[in-house]
PDB file of N, CA and C in Angstrom:
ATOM      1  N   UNK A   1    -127.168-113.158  -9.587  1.00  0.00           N
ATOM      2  CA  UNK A   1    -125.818-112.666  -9.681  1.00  0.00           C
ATOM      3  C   UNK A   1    -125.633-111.579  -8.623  1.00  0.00           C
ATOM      4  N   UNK A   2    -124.481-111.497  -7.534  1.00  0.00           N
ATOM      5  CA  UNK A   2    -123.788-110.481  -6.312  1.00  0.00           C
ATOM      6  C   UNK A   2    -122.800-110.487  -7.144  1.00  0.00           C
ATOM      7  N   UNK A   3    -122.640-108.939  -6.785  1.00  0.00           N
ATOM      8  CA  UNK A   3    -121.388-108.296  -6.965  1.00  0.00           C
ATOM      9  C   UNK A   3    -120.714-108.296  -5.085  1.00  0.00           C
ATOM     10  N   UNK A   4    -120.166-108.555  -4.516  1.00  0.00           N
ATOM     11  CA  UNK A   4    -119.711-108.569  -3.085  1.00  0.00           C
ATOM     12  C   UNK A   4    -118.222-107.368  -3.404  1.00  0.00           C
ATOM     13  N   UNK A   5    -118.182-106.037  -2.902  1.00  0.00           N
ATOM     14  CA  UNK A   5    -117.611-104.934  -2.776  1.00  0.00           C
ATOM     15  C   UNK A   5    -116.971-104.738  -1.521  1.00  0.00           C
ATOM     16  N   UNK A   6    -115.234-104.945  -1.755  1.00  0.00           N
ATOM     17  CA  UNK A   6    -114.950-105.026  -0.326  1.00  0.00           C
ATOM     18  C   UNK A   6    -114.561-103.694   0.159  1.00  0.00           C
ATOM     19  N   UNK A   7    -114.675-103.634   1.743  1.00  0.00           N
ATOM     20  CA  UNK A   7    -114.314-101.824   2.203  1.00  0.00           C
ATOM     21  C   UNK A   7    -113.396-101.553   1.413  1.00  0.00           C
ATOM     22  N   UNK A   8    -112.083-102.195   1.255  1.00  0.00           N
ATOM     23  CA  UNK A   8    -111.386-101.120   0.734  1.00  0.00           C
ATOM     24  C   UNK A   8    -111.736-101.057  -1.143  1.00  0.00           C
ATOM     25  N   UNK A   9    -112.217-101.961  -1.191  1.00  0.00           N
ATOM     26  CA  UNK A   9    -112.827-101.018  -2.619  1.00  0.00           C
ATOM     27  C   UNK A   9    -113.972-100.177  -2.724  1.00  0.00           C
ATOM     28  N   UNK A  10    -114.952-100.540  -1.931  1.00  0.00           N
ATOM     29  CA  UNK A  10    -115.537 -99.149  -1.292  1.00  0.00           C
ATOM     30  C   UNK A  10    -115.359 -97.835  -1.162  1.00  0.00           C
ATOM     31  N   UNK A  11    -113.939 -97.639  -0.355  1.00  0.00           N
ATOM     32  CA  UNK A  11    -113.426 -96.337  -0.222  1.00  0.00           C
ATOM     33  C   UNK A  11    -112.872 -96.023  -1.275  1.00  0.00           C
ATOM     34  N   UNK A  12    -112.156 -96.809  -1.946  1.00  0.00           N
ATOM     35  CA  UNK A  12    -111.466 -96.106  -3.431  1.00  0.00           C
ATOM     36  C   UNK A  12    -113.006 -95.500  -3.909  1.00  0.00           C
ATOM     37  N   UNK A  13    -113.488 -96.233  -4.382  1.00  0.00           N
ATOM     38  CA  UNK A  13    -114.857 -95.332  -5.293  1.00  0.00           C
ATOM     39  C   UNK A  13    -115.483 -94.336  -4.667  1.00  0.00           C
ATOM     40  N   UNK A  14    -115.793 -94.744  -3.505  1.00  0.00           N
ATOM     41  CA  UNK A  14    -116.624 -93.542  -2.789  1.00  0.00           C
ATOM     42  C   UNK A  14    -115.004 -91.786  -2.755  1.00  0.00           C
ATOM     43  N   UNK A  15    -113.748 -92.131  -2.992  1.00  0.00           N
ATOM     44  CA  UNK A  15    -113.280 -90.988  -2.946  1.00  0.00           C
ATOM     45  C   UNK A  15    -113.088 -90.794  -4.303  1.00  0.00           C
ATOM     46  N   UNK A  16    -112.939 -91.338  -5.322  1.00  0.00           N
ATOM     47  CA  UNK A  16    -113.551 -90.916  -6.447  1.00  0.00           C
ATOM     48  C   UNK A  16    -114.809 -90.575  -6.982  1.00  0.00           C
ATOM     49  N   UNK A  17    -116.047 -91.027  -6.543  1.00  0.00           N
ATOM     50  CA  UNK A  17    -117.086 -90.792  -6.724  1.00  0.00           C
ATOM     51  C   UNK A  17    -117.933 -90.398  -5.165  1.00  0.00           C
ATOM     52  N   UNK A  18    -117.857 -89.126  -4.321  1.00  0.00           N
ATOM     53  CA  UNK A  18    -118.244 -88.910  -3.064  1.00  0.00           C
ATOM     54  C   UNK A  18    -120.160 -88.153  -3.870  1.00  0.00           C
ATOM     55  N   UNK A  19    -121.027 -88.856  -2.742  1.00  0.00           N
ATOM     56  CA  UNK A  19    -122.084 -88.350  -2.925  1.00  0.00           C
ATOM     57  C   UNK A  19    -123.194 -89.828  -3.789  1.00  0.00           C
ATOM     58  N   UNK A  20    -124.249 -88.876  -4.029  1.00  0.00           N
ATOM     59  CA  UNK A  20    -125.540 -90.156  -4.796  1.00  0.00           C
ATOM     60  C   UNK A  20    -124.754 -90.432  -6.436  1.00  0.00           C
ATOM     61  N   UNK A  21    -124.522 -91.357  -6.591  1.00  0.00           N
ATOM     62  CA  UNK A  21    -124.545 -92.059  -7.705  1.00  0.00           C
ATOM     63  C   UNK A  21    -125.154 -93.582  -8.507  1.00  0.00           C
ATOM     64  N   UNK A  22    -125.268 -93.490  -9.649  1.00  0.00           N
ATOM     65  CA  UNK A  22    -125.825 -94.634 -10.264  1.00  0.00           C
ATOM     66  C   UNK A  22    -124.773 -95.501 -11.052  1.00  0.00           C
ATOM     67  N   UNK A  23    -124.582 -96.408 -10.738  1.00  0.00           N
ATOM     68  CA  UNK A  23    -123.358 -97.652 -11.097  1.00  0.00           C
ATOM     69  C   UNK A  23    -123.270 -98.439 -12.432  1.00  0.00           C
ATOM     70  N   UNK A  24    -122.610 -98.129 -13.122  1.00  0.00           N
ATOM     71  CA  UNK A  24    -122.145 -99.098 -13.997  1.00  0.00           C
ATOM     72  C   UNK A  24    -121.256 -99.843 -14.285  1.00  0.00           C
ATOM     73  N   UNK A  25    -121.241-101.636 -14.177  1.00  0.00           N
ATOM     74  CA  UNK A  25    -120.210-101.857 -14.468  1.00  0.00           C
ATOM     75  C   UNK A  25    -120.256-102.254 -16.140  1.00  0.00           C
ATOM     76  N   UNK A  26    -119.445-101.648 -16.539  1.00  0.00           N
ATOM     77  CA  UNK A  26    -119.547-101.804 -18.180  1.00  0.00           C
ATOM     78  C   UNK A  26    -118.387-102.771 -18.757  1.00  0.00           C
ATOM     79  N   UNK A  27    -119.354-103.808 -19.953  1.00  0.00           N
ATOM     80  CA  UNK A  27    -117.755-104.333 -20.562  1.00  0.00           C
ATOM     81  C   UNK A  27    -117.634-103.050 -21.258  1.00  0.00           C
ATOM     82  N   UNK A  28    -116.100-103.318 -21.542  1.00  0.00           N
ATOM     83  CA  UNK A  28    -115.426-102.477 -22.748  1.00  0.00           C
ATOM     84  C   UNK A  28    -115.339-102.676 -23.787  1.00  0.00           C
ATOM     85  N   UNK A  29    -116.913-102.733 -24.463  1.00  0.00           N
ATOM     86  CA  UNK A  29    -116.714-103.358 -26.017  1.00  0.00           C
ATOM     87  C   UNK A  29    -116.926-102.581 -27.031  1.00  0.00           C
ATOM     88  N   UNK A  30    -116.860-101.742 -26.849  1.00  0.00           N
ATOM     89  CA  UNK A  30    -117.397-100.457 -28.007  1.00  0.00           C
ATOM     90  C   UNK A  30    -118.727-100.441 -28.290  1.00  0.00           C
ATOM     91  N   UNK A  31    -119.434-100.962 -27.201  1.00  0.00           N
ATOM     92  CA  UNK A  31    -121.098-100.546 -27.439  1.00  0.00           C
ATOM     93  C   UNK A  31    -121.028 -99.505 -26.434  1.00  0.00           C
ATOM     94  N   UNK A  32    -121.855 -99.010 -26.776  1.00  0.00           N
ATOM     95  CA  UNK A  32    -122.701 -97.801 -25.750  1.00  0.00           C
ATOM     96  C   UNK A  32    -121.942 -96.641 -25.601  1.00  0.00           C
ATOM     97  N   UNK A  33    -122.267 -95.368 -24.698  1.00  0.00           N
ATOM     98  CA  UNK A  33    -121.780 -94.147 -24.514  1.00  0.00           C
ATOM     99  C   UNK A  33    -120.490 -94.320 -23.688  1.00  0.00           C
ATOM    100  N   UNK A  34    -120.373 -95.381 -23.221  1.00  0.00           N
ATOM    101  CA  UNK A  34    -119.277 -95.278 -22.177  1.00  0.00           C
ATOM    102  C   UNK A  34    -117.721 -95.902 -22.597  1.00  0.00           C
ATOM    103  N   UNK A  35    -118.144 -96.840 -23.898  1.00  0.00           N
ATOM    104  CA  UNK A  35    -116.614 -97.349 -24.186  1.00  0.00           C
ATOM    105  C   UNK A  35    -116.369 -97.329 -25.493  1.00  0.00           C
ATOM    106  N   UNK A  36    -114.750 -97.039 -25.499  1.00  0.00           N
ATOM    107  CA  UNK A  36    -113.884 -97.113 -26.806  1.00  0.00           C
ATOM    108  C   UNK A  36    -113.417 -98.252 -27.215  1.00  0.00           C
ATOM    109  N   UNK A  37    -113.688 -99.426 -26.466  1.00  0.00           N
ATOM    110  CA  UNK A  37    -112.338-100.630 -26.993  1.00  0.00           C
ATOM    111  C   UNK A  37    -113.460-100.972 -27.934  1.00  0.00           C
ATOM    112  N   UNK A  38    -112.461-102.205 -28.486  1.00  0.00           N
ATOM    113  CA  UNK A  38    -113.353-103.071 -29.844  1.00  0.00           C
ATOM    114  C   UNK A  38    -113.906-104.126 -29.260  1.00  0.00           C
ATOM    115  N   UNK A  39    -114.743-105.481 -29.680  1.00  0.00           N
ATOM    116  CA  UNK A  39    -115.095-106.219 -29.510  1.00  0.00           C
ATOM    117  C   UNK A  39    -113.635-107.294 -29.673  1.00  0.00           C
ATOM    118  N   UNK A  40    -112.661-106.844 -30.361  1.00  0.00           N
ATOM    119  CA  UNK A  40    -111.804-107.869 -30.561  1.00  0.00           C
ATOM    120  C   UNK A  40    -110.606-107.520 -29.806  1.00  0.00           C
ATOM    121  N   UNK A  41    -110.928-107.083 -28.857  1.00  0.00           N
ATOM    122  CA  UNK A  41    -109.380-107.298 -27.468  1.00  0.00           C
ATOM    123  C   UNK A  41    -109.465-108.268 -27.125  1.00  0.00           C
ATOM    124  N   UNK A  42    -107.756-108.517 -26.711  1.00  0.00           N
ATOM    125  CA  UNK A  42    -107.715-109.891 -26.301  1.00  0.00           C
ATOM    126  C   UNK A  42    -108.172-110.226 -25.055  1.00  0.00           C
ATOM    127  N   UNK A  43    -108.179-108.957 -23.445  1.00  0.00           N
ATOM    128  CA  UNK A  43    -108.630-109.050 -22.457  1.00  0.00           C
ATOM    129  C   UNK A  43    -109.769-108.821 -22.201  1.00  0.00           C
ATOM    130  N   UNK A  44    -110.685-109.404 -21.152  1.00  0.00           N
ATOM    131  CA  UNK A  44    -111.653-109.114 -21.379  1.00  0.00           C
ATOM    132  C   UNK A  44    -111.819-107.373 -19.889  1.00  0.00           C
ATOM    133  N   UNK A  45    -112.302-106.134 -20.715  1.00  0.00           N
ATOM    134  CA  UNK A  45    -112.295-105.703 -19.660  1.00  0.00           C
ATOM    135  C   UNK A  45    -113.681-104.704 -19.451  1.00  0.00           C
ATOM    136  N   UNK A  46    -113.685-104.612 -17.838  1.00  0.00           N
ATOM    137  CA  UNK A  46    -114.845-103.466 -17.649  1.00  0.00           C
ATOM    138  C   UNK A  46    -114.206-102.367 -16.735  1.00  0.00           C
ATOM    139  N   UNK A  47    -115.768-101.439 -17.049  1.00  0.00           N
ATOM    140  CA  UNK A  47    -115.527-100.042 -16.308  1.00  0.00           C
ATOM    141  C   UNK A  47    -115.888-100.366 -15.363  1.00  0.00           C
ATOM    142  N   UNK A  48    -115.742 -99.320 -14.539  1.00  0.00           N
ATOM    143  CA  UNK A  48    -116.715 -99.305 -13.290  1.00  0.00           C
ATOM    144  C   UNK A  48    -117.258 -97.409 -13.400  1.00  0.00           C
ATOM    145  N   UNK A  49    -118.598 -97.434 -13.733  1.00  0.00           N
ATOM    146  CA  UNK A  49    -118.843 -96.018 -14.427  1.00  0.00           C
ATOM    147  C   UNK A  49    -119.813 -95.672 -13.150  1.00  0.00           C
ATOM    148  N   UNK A  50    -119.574 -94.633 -12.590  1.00  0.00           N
ATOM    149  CA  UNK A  50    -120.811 -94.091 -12.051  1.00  0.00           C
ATOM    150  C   UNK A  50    -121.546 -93.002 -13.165  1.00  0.00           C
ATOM    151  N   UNK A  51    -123.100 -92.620 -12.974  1.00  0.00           N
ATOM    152  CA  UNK A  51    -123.861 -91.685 -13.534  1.00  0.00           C
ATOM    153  C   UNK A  51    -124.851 -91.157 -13.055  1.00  0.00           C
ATOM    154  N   UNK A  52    -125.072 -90.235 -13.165  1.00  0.00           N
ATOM    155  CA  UNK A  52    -126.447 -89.131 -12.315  1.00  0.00           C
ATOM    156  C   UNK A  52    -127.359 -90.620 -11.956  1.00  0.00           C
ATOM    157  N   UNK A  53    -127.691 -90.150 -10.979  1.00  0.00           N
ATOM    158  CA  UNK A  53    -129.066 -91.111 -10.248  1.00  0.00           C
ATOM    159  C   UNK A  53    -130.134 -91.590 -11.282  1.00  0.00           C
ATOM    160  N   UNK A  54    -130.640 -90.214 -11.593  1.00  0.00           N
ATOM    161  CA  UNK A  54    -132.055 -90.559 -12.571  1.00  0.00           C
ATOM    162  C   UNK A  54    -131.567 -91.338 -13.923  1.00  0.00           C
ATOM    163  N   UNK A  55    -130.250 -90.898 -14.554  1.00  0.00           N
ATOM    164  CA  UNK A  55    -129.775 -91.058 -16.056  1.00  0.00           C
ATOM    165  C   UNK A  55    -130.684 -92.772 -15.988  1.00  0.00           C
ATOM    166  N   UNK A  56    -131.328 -93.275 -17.353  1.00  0.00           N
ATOM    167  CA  UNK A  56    -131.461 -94.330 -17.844  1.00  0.00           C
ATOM    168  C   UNK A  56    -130.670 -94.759 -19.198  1.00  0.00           C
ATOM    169  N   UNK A  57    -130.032 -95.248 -19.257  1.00  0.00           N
ATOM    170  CA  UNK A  57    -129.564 -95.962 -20.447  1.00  0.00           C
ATOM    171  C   UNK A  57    -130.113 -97.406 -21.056  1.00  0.00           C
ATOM    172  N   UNK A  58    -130.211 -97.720 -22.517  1.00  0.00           N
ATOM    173  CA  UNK A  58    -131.300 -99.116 -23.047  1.00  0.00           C
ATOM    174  C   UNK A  58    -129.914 -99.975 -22.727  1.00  0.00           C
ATOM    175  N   UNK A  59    -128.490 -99.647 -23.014  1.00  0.00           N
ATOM    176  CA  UNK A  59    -127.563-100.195 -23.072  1.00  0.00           C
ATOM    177  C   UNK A  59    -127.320-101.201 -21.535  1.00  0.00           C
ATOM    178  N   UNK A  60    -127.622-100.272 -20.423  1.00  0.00           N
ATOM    179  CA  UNK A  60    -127.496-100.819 -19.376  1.00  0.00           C
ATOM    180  C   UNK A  60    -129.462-101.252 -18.854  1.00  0.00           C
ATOM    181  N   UNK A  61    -129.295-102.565 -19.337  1.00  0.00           N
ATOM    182  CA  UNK A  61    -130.573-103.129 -19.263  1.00  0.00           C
ATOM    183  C   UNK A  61    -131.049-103.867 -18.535  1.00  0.00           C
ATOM    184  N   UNK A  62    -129.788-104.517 -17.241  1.00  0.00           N
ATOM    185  CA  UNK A  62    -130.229-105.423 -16.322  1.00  0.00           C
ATOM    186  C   UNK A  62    -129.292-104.864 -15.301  1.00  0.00           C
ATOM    187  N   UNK A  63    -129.738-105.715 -13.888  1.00  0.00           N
ATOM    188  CA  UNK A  63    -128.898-105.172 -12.689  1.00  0.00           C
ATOM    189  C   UNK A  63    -128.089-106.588 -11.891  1.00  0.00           C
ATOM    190  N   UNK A  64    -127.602-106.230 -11.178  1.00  0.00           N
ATOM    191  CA  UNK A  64    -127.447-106.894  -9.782  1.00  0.00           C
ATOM    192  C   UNK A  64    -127.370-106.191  -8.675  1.00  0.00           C
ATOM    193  N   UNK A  65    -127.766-107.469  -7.381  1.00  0.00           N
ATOM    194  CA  UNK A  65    -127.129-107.100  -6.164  1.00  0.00           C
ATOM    195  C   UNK A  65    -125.906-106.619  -6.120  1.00  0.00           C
ATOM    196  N   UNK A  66    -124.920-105.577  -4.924  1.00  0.00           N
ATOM    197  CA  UNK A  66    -124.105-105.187  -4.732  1.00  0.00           C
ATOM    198  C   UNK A  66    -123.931-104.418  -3.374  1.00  0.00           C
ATOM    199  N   UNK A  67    -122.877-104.434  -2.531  1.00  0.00           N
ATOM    200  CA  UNK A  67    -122.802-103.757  -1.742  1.00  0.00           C
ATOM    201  C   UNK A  67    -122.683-102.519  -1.587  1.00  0.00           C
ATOM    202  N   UNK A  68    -122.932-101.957  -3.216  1.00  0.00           N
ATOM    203  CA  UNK A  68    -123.369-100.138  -3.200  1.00  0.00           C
ATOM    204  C   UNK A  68    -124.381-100.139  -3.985  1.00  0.00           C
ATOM    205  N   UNK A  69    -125.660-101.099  -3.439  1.00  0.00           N
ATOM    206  CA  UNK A  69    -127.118-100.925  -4.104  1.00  0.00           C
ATOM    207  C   UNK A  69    -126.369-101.896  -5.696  1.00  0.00           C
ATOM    208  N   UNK A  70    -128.051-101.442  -6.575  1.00  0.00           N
ATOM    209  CA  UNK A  70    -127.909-102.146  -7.341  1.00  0.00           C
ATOM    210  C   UNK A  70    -126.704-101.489  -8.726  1.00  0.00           C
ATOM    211  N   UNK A  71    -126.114-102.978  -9.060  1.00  0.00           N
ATOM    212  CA  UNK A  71    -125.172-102.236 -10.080  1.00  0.00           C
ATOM    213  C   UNK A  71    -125.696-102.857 -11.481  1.00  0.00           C
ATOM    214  N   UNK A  72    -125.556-101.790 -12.693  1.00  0.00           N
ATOM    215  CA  UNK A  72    -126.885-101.703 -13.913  1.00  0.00           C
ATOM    216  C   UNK A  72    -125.124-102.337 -14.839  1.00  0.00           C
ATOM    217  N   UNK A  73    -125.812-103.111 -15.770  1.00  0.00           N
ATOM    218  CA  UNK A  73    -125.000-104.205 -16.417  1.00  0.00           C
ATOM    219  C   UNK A  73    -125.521-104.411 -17.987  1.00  0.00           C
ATOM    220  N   UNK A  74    -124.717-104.308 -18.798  1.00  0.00           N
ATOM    221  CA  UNK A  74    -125.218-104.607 -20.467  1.00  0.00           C
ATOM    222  C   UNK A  74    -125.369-106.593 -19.996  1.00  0.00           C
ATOM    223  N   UNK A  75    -126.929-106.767 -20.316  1.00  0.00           N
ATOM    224  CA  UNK A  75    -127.033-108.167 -20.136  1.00  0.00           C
ATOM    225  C   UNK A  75    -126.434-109.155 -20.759  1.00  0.00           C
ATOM    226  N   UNK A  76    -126.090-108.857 -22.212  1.00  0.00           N
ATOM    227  CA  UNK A  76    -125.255-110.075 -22.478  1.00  0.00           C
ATOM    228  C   UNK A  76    -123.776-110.073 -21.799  1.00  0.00           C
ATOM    229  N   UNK A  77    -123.471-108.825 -21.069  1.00  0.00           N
ATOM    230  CA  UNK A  77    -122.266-109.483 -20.668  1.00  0.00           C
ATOM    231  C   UNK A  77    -121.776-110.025 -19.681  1.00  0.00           C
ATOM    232  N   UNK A  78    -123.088-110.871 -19.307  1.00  0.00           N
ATOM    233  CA  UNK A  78    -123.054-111.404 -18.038  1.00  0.00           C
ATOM    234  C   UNK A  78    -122.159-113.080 -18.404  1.00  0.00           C
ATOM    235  N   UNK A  79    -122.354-113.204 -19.343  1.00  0.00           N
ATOM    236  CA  UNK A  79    -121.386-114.566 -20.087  1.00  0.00           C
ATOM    237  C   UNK A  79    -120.098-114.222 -20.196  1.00  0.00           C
ATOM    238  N   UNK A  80    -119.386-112.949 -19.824  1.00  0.00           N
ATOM    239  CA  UNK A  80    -118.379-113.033 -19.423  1.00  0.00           C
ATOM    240  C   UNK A  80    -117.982-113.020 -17.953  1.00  0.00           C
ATOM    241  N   UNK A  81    -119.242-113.012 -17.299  1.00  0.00           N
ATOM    242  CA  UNK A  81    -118.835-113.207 -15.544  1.00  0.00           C
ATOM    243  C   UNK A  81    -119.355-114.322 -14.582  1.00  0.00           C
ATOM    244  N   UNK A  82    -118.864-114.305 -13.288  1.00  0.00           N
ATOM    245  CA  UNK A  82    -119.585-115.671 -12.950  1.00  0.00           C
ATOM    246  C   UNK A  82    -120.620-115.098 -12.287  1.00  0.00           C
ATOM    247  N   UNK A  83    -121.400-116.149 -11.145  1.00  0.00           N
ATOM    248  CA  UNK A  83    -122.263-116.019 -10.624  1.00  0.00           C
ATOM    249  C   UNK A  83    -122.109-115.214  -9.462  1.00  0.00           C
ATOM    250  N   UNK A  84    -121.111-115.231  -8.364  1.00  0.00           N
ATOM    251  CA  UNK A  84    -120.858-114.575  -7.201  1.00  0.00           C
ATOM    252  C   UNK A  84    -119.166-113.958  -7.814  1.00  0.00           C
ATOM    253  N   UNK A  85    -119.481-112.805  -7.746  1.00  0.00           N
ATOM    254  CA  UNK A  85    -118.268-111.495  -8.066  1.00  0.00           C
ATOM    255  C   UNK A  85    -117.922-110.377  -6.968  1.00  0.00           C
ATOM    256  N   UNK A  86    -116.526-110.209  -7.158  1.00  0.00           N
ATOM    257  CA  UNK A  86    -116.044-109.474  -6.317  1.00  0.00           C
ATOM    258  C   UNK A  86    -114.842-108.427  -6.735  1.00  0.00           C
ATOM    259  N   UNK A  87    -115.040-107.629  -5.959  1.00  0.00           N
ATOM    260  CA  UNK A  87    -114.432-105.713  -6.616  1.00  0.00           C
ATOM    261  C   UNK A  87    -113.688-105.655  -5.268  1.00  0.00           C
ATOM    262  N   UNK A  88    -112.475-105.691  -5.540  1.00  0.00           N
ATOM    263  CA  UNK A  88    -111.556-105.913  -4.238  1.00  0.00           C
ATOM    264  C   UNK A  88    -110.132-104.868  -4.638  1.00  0.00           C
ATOM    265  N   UNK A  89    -109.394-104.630  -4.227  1.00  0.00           N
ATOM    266  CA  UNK A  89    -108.483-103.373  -4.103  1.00  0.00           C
ATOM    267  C   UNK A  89    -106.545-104.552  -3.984  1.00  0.00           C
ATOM    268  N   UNK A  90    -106.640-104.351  -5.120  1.00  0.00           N
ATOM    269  CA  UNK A  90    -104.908-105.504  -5.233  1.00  0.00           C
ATOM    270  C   UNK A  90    -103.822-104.237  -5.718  1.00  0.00           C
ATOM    271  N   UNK A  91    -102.928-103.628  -4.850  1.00  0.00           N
ATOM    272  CA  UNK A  91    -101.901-102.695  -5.167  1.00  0.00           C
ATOM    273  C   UNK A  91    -102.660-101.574  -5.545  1.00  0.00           C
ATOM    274  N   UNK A  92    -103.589-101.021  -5.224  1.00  0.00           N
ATOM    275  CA  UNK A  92    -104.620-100.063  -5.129  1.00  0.00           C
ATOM    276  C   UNK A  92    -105.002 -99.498  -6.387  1.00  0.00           C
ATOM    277  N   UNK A  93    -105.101-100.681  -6.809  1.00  0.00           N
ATOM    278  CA  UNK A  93    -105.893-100.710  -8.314  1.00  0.00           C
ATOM    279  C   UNK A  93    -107.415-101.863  -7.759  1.00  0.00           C
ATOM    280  N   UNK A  94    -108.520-101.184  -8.396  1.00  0.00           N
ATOM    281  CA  UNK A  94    -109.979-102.391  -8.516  1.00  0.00           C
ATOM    282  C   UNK A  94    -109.674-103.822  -9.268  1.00  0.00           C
ATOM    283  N   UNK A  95    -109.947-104.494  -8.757  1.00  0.00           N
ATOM    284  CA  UNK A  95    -109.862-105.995  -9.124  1.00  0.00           C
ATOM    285  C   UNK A  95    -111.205-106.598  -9.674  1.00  0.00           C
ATOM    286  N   UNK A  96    -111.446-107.093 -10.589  1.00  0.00           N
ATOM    287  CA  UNK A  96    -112.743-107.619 -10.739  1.00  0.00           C
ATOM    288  C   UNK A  96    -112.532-109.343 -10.576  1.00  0.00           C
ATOM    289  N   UNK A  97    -113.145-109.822  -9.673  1.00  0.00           N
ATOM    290  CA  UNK A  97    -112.917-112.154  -9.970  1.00  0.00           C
ATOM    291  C   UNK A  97    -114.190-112.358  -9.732  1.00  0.00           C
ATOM    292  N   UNK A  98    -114.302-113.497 -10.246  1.00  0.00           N
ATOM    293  CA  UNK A  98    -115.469-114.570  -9.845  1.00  0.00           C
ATOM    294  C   UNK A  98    -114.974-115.708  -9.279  1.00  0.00           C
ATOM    295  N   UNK A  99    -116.095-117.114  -9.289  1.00  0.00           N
ATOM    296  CA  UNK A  99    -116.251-117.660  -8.761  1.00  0.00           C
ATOM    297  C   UNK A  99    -114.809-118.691  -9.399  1.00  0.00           C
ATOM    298  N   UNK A 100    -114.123-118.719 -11.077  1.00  0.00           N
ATOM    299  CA  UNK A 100    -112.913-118.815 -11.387  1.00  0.00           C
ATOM    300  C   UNK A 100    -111.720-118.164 -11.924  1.00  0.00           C
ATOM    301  N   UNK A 101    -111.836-117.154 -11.221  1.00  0.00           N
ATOM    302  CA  UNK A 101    -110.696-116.519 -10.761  1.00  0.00           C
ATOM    303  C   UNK A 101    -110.686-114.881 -11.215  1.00  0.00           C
ATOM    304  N   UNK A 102    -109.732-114.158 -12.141  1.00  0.00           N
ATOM    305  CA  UNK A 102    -109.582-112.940 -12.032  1.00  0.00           C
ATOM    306  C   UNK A 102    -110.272-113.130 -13.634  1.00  0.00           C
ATOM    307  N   UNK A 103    -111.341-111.928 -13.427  1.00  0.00           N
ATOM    308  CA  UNK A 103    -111.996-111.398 -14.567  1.00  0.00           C
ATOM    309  C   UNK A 103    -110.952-110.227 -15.412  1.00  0.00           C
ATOM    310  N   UNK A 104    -110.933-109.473 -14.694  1.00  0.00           N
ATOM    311  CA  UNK A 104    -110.263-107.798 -15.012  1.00  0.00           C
ATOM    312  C   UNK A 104    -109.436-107.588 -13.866  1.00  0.00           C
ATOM    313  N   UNK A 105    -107.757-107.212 -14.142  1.00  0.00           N
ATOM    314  CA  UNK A 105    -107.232-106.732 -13.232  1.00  0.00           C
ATOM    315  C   UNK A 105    -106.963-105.650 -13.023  1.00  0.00           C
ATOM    316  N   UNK A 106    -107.705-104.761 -13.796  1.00  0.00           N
ATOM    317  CA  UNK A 106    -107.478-103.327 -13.601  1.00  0.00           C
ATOM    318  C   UNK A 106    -108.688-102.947 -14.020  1.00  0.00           C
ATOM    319  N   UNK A 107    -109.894-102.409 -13.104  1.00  0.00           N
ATOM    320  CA  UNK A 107    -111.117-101.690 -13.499  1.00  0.00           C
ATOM    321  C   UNK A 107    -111.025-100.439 -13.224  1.00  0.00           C
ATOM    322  N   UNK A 108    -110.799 -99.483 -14.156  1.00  0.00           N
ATOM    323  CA  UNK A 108    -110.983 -97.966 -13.775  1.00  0.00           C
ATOM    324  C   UNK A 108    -112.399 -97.638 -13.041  1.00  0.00           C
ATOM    325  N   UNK A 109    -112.116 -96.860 -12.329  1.00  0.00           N
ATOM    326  CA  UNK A 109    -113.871 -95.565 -11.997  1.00  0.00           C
ATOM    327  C   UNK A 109    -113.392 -94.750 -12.331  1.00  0.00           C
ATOM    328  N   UNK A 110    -114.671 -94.061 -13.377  1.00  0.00           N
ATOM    329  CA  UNK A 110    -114.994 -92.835 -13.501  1.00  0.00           C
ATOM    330  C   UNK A 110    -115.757 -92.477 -13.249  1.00  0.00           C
ATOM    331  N   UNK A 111    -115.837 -91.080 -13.075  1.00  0.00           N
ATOM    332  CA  UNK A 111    -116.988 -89.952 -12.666  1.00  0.00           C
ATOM    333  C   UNK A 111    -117.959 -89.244 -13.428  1.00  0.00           C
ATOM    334  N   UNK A 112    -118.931 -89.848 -14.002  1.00  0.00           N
ATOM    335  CA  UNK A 112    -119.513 -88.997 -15.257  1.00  0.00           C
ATOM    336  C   UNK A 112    -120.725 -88.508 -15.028  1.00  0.00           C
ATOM    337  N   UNK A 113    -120.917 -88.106 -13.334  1.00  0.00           N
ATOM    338  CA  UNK A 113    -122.210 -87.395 -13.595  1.00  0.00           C
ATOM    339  C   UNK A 113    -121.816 -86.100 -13.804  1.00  0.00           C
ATOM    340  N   UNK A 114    -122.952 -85.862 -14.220  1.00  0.00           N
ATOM    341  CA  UNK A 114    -123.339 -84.117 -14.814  1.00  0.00           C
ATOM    342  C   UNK A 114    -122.142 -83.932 -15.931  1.00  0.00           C
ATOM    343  N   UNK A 115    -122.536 -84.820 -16.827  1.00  0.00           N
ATOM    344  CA  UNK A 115    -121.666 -84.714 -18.061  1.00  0.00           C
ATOM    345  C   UNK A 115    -122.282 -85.175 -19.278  1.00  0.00           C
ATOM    346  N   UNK A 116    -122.340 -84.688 -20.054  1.00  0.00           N
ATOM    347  CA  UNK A 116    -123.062 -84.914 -21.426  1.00  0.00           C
ATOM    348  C   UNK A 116    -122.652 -85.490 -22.579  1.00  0.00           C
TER     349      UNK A 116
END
């Protein structure tokens, strides 16, 4: 599984998130430290979380390739994505698609290093 990150979604994150960071793209299912939604929304959606370099989380348990290093992923929710993915910038909002079509049309970044 590639995540393929285009410049201009690049620059959105890197000016929200300037400096070393560690990547998450998270679903939004109400597991883990990072999300509030339920398991029963109707869309399916993710974050795009950065976190301190070192931070480890059990939640984020597998990775992929990506054009900002590797990005750390809750493994089952790879059955909601395809095989070759892309983080692209549509009305200067993050776009998440695969290989059939738009996953998430609105992926927030946030900034959560050095936060507890």
């Amino acid at each position: 599984m590639k995540l393929t990150i285009t410049d201009a979604a690049k620059t959105k994150i890197q000016n929200i998130v300037p400096g070393n960071a560690k990547y998450f793209l998270s679903l939004d299912d109400g597991v883990g430290n990072y999300s509030d939604a339920g398991s029963c929304a109707i869309d399916t959606s993710f974050d795009f979380i950065a976190v301190d370099p070192d931070l480890e989380d059990k939640d984020f348990n597998e990775s992929m390739d990506s054009d900002l290093g590797p990005i750390y992923i809750k493994g089952y929710s790879k059955s909601y994505m395809d095989q070759n993915l892309k983080l692209d910038v549509k009305m200067n909002i993050l776009q998440l698609s695969g290989d059939a079509g738009i996953i998430d049309e609105n992926v927030p970044v946030t900034d959560q290093r050095n936060k507890k």
